[in-house]
C-alpha atoms as a PDB file:
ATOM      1  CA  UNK A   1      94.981  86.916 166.248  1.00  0.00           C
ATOM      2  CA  UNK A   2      92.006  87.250 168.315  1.00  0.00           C
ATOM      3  CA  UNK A   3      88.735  89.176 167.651  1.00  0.00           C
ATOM      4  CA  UNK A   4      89.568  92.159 169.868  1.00  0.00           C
ATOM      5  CA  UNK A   5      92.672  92.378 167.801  1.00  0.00           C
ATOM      6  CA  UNK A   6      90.820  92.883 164.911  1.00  0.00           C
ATOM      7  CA  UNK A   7      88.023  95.143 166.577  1.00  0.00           C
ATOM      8  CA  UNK A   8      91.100  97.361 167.915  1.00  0.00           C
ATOM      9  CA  UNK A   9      92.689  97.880 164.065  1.00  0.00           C
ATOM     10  CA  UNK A  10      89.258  98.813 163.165  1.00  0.00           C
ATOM     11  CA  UNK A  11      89.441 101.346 165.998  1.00  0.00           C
ATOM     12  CA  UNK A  12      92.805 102.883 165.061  1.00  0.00           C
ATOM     13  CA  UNK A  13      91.810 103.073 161.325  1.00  0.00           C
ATOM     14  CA  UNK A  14      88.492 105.137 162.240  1.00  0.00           C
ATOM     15  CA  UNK A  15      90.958 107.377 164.759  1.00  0.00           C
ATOM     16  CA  UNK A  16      92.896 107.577 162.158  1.00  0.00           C
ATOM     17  CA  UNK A  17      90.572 108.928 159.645  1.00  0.00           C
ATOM     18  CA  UNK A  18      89.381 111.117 162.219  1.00  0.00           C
ATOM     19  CA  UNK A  19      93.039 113.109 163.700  1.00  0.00           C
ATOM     20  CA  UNK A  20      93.854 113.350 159.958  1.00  0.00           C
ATOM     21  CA  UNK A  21      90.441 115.039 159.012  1.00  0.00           C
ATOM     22  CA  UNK A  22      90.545 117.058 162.679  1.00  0.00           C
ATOM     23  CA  UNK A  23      94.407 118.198 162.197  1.00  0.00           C
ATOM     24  CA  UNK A  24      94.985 121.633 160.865  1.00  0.00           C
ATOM     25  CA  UNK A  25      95.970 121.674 157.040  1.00  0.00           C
ATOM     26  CA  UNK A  26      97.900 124.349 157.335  1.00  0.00           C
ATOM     27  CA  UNK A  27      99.726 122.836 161.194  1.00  0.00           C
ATOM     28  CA  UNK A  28     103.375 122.610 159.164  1.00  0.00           C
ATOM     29  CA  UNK A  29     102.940 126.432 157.451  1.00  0.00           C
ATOM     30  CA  UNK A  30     101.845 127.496 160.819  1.00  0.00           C
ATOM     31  CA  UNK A  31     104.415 126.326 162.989  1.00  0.00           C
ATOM     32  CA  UNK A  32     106.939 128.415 161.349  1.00  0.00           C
ATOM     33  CA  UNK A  33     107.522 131.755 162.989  1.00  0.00           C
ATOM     34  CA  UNK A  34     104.793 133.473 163.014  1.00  0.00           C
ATOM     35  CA  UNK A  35     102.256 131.059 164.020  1.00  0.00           C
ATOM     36  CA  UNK A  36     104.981 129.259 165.913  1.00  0.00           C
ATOM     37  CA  UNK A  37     104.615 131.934 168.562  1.00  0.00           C
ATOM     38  CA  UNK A  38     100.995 132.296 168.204  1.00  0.00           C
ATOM     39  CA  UNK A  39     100.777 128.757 169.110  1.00  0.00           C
ATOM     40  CA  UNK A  40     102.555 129.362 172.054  1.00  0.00           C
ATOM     41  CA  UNK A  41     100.507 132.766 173.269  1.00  0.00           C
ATOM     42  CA  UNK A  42      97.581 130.709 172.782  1.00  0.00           C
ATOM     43  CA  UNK A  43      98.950 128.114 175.295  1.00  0.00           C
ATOM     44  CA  UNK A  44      99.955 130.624 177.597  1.00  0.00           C
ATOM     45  CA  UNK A  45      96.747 132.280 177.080  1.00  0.00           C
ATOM     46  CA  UNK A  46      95.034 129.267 177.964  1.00  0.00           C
ATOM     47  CA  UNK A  47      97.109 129.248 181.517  1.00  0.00           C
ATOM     48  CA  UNK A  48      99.709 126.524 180.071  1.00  0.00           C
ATOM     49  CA  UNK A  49     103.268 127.852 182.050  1.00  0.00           C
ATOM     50  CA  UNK A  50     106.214 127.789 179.556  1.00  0.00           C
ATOM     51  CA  UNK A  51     109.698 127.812 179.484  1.00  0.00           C
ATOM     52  CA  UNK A  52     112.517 127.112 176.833  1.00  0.00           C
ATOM     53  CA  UNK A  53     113.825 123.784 175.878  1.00  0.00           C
ATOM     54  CA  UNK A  54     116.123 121.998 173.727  1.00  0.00           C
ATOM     55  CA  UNK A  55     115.650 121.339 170.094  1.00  0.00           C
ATOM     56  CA  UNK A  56     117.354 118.850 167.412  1.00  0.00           C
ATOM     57  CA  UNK A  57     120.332 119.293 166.040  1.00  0.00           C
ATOM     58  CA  UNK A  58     119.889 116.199 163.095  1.00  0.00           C
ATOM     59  CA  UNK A  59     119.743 113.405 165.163  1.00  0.00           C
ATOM     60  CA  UNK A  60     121.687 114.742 168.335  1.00  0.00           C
ATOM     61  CA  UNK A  61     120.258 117.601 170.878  1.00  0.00           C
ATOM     62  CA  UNK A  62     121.165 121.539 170.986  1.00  0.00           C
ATOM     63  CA  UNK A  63     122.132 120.891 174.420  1.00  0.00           C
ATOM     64  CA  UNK A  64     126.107 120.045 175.599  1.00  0.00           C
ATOM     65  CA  UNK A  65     125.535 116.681 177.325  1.00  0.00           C
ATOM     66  CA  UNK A  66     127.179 113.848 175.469  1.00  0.00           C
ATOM     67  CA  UNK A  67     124.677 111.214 174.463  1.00  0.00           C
ATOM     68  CA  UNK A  68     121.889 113.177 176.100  1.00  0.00           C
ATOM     69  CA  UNK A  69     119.446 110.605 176.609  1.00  0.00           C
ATOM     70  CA  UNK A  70     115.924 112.919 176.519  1.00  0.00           C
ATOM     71  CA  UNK A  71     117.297 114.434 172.971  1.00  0.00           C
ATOM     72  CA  UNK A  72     115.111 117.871 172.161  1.00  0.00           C
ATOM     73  CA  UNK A  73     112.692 117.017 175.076  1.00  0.00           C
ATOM     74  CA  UNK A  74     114.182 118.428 178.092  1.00  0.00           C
ATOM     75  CA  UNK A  75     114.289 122.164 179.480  1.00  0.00           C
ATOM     76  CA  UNK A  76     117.500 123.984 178.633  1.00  0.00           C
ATOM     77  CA  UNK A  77     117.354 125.241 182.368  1.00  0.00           C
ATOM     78  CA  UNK A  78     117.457 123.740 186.004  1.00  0.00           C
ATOM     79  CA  UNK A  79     115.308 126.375 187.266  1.00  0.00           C
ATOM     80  CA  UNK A  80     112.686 125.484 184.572  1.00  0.00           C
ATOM     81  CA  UNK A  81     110.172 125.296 187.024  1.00  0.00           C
ATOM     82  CA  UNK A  82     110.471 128.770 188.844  1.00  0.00           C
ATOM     83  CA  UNK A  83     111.348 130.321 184.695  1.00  0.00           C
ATOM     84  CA  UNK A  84     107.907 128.707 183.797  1.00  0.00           C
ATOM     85  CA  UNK A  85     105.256 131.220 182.738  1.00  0.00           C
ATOM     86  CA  UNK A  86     102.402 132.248 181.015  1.00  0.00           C
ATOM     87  CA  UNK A  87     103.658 135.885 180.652  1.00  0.00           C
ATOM     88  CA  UNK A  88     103.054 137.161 176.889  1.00  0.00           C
ATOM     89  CA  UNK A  89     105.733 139.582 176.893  1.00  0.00           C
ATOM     90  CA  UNK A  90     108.495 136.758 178.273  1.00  0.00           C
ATOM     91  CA  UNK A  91     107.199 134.387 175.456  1.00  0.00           C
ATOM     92  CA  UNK A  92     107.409 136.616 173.084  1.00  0.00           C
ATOM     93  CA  UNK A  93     110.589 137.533 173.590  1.00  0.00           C
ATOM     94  CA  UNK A  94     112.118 133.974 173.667  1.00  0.00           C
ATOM     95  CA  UNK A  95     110.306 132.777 170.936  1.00  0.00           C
ATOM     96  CA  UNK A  96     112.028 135.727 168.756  1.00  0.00           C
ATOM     97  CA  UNK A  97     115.198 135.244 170.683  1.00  0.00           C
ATOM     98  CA  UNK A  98     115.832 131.338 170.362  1.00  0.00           C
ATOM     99  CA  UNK A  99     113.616 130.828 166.980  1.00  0.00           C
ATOM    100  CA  UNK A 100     114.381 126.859 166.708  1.00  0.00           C
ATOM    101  CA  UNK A 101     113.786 126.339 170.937  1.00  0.00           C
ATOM    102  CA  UNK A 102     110.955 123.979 171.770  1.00  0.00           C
ATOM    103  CA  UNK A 103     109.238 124.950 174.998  1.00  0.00           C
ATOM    104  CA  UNK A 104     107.648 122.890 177.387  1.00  0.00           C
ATOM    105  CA  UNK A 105     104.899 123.221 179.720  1.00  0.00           C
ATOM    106  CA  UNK A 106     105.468 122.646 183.378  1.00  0.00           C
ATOM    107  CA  UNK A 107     102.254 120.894 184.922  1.00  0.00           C
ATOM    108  CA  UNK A 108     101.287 120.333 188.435  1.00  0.00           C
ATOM    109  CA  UNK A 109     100.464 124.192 188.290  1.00  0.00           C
ATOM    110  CA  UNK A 110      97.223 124.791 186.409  1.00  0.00           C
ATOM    111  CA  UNK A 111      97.283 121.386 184.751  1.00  0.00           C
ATOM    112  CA  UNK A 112      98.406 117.734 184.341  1.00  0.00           C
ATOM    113  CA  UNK A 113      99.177 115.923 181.509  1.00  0.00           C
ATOM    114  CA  UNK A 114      98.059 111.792 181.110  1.00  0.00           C
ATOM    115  CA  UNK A 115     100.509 110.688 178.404  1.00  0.00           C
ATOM    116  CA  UNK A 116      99.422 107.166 176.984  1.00  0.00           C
ATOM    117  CA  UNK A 117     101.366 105.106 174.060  1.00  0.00           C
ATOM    118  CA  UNK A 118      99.738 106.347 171.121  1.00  0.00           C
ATOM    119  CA  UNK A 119      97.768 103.593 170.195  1.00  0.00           C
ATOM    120  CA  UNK A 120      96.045 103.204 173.337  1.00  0.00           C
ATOM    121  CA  UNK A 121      95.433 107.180 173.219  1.00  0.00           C
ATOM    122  CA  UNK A 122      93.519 106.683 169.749  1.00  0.00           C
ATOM    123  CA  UNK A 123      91.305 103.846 170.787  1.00  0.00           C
ATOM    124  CA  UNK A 124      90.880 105.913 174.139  1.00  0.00           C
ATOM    125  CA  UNK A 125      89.915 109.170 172.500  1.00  0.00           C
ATOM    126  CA  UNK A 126      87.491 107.376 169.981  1.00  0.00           C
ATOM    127  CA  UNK A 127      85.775 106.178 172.717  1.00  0.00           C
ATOM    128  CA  UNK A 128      85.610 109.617 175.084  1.00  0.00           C
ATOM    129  CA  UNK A 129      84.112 111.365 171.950  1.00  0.00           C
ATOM    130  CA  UNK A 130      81.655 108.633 171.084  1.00  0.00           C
ATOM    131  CA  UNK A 131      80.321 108.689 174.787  1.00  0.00           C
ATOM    132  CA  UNK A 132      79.909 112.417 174.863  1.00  0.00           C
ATOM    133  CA  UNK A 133      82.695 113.435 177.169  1.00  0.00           C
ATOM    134  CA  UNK A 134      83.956 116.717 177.477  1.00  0.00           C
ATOM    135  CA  UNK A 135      88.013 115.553 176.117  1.00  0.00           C
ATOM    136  CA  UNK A 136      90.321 119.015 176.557  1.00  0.00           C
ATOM    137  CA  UNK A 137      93.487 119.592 174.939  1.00  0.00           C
ATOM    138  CA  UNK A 138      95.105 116.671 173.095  1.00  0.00           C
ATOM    139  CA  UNK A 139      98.690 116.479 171.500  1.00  0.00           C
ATOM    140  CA  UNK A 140     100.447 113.755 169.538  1.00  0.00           C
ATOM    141  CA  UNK A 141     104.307 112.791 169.476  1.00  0.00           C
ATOM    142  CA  UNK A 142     105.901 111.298 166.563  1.00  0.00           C
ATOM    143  CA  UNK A 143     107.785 109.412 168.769  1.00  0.00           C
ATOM    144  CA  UNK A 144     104.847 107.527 169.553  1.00  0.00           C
ATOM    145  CA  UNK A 145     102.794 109.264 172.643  1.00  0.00           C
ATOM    146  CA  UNK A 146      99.461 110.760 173.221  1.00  0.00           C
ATOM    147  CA  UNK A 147      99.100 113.913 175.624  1.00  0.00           C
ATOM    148  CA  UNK A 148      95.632 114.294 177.265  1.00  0.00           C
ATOM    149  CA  UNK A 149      95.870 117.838 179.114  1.00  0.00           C
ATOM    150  CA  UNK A 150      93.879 118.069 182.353  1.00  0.00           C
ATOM    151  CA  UNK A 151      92.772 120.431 185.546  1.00  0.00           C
ATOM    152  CA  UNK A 152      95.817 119.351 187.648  1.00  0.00           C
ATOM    153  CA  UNK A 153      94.779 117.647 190.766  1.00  0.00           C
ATOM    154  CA  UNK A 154      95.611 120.900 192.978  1.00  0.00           C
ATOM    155  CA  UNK A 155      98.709 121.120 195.396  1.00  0.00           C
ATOM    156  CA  UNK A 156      97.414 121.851 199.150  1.00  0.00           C
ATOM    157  CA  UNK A 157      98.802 123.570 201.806  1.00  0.00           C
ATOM    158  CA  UNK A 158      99.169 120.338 204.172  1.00  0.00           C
ATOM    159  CA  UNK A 159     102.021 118.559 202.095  1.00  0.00           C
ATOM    160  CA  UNK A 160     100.491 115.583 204.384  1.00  0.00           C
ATOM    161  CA  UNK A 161      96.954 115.856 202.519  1.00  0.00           C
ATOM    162  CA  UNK A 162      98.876 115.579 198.745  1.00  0.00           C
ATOM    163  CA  UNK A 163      97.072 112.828 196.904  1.00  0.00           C
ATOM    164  CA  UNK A 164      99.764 110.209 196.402  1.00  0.00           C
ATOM    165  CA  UNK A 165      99.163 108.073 192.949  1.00  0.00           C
ATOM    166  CA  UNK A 166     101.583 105.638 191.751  1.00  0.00           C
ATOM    167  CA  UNK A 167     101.141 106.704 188.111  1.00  0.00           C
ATOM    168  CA  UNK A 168     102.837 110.177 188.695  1.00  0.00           C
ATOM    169  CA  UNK A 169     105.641 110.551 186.812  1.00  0.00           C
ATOM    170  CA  UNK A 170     108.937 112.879 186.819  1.00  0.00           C
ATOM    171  CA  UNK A 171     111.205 113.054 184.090  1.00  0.00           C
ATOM    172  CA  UNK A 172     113.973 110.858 185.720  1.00  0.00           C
ATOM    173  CA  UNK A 173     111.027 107.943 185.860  1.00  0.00           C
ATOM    174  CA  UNK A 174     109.839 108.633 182.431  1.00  0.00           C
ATOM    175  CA  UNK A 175     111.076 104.455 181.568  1.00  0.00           C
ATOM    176  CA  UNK A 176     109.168 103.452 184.543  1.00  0.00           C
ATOM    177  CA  UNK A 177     106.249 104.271 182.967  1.00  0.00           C
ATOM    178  CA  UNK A 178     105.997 102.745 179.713  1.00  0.00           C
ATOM    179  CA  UNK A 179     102.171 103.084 179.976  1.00  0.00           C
ATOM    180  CA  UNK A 180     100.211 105.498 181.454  1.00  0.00           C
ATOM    181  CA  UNK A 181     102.173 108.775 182.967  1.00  0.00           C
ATOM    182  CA  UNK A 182     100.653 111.481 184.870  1.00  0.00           C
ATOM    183  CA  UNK A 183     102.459 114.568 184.474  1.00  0.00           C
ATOM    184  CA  UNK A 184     101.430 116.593 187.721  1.00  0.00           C
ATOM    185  CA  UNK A 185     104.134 118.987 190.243  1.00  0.00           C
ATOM    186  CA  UNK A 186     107.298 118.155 189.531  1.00  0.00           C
ATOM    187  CA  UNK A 187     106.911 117.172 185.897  1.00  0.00           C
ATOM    188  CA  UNK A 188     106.809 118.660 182.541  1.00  0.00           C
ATOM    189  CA  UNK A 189     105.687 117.625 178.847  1.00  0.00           C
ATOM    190  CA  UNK A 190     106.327 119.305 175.627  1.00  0.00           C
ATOM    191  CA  UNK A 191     103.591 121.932 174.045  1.00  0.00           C
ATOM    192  CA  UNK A 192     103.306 122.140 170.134  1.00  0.00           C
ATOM    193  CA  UNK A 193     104.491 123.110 168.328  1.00  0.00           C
ATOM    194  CA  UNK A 194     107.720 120.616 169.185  1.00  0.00           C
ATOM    195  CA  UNK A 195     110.270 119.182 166.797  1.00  0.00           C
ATOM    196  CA  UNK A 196     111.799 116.055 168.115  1.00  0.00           C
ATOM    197  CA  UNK A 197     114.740 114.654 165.839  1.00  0.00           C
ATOM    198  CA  UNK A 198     114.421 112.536 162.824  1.00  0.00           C
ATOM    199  CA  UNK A 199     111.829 115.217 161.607  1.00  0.00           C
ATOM    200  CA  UNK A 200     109.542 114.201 164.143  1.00  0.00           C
ATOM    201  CA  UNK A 201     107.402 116.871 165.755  1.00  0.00           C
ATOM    202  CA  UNK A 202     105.078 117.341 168.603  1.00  0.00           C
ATOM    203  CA  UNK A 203     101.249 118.676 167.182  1.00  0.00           C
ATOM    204  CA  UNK A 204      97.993 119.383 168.504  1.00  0.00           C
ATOM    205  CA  UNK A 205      94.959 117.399 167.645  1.00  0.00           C
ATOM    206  CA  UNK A 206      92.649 119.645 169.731  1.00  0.00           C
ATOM    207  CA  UNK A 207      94.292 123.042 170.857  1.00  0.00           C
ATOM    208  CA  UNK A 208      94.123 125.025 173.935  1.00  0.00           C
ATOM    209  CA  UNK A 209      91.178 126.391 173.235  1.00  0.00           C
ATOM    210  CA  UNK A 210      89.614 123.361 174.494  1.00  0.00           C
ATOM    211  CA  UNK A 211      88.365 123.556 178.505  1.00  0.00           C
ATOM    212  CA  UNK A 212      90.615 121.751 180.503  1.00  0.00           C
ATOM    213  CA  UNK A 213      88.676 118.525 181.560  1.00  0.00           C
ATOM    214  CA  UNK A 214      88.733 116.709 185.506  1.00  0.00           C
ATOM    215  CA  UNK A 215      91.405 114.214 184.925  1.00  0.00           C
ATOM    216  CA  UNK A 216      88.911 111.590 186.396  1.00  0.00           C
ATOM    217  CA  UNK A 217      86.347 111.938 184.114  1.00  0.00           C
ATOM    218  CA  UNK A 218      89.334 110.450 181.431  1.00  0.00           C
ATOM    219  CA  UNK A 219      91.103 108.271 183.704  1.00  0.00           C
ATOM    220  CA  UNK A 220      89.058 105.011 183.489  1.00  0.00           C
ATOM    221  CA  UNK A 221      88.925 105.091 179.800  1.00  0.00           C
ATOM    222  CA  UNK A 222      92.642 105.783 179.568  1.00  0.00           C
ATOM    223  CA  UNK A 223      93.618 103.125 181.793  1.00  0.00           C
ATOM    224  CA  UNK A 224      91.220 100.336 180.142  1.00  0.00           C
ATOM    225  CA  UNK A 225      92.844 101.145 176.810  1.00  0.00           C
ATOM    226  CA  UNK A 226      96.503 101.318 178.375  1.00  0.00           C
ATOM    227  CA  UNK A 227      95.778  97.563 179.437  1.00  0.00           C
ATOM    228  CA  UNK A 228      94.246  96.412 176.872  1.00  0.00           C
ATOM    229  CA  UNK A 229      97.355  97.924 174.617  1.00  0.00           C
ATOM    230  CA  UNK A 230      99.893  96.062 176.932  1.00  0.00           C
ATOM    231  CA  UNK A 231      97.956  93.169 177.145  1.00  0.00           C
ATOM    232  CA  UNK A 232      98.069  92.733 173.156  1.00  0.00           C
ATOM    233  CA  UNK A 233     101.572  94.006 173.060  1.00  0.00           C
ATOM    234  CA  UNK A 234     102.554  90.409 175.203  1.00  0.00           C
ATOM    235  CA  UNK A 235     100.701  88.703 172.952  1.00  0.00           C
ATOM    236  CA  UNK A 236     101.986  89.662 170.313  1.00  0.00           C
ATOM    237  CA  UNK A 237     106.009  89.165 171.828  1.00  0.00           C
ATOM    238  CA  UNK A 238     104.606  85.637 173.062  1.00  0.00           C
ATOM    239  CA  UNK A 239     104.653  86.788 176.628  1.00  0.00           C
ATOM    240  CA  UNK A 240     102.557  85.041 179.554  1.00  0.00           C
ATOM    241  CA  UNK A 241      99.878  87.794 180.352  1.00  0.00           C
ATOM    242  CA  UNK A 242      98.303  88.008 183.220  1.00  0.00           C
ATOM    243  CA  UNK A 243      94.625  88.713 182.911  1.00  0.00           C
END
């Protein structure tokens, strides 16, 4: 393969080193239910609105929908949106009351999420650190995604002034946006501590307690390593790509 594949395994191995050295040793003991809903106050603390969602049932989803196609990643209400909170008390209480729930975290409110393929996210985050800037909260999914939490981009008055971008993503487009999604009004993402099935889960690599950056200040980054990710992906399938 070419050199930049080669310079881009070095990358993932040092990223690597690095989320498995920066990743709480205690993440599994803590996720159970005690610090399971401490995880979640500290989200909500942090202004991250919550609400209840599906969880795995083995391979399948809690929910009733036959072949439910968004297994344990989908809110287990339609109202999920107005339900979403960052009250302590309402956590609390469905955290006790539905111990295996996931929740997720509605954005578009306080925050967005940018949700790159995982190995794009690693190069991506290597890079933000090594340059100095300010990265905020950052999740991983085992089912291969990287969550870069953000200041949402605001929601004005004049519905005519709303900043249209053709990355935003709602969770009926999620599979038209195999690269970069961003999560803004309208959308939702799962907060860790998440278990997806297959004993996959949903973890933090930096918490909450990291400052919510300006999405821009991430964007370019995100969206060089996104295309430099797909761009090695058709290679790699023997696709034409387009440079």
């Amino acid at each position: 393969m070419s050199a930049d594949f080669g310079r881009r395994t070095s990358v993932q191995g040092r990223i690597s080193q690095w989320l498995r050295g920066r990743r709480p040793a205690r993440l599994k003991e803590d996720a159970g239910d005690g610090g399971r809903e401490a995880m979640l106050l500290a989200a909500a603390a942090a202004g991250l609105p919550l609400a209840p969602a599906a969880h795995p049932v083995g391979y399948r989803c809690s929910c009733d929908r036959v072949g439910c196609p968004t297994p344990a990643r989908h809110p287990v209400s339609f109202a999920w949106q107005t339900q979403s909170t960052t009250d302590r008390a309402q956590i609390e209480r469905w955290a006790r009351h539905q111990p295996q729930a996931n929740f997720i975290t509605a954005t578009g409110m306080v925050h967005d999420v940018l949700d790159v393929p995982r190995e794009a996210g690693e190069e991506a985050l290597d890079r933000l650190l090594a340059s100095g800037v300010e990265v905020g909260p950052v999740a991983i999914t085992g089912d291969g995604r990287m969550l870069f939490f953000t200041l949402t981009r605001g929601t004005p008055e004049d519905e005519d002034e709303w900043w249209p971008c053709e990355l935003d993503c709602h969770p009926e487009t999620m599979d038209e946006h195999p690269g970069l999604r961003w999560h803004c009004r309208g959308s939702y993402v799962l907060v860790p501590p998440a278990q997806l099935p297959g004993e996959l889960s949903v973890e933090w690599v930096q918490g909450p307690e990291h400052a919510l950056p300006d999405p821009l200040s991430l964007l370019e980054v995100l969206t060089d390593a996104c295309a430099r990710y797909a761009g090695e992906e058709s290679e790699l399938a023997g696709w034409p790509h387009r440079g």
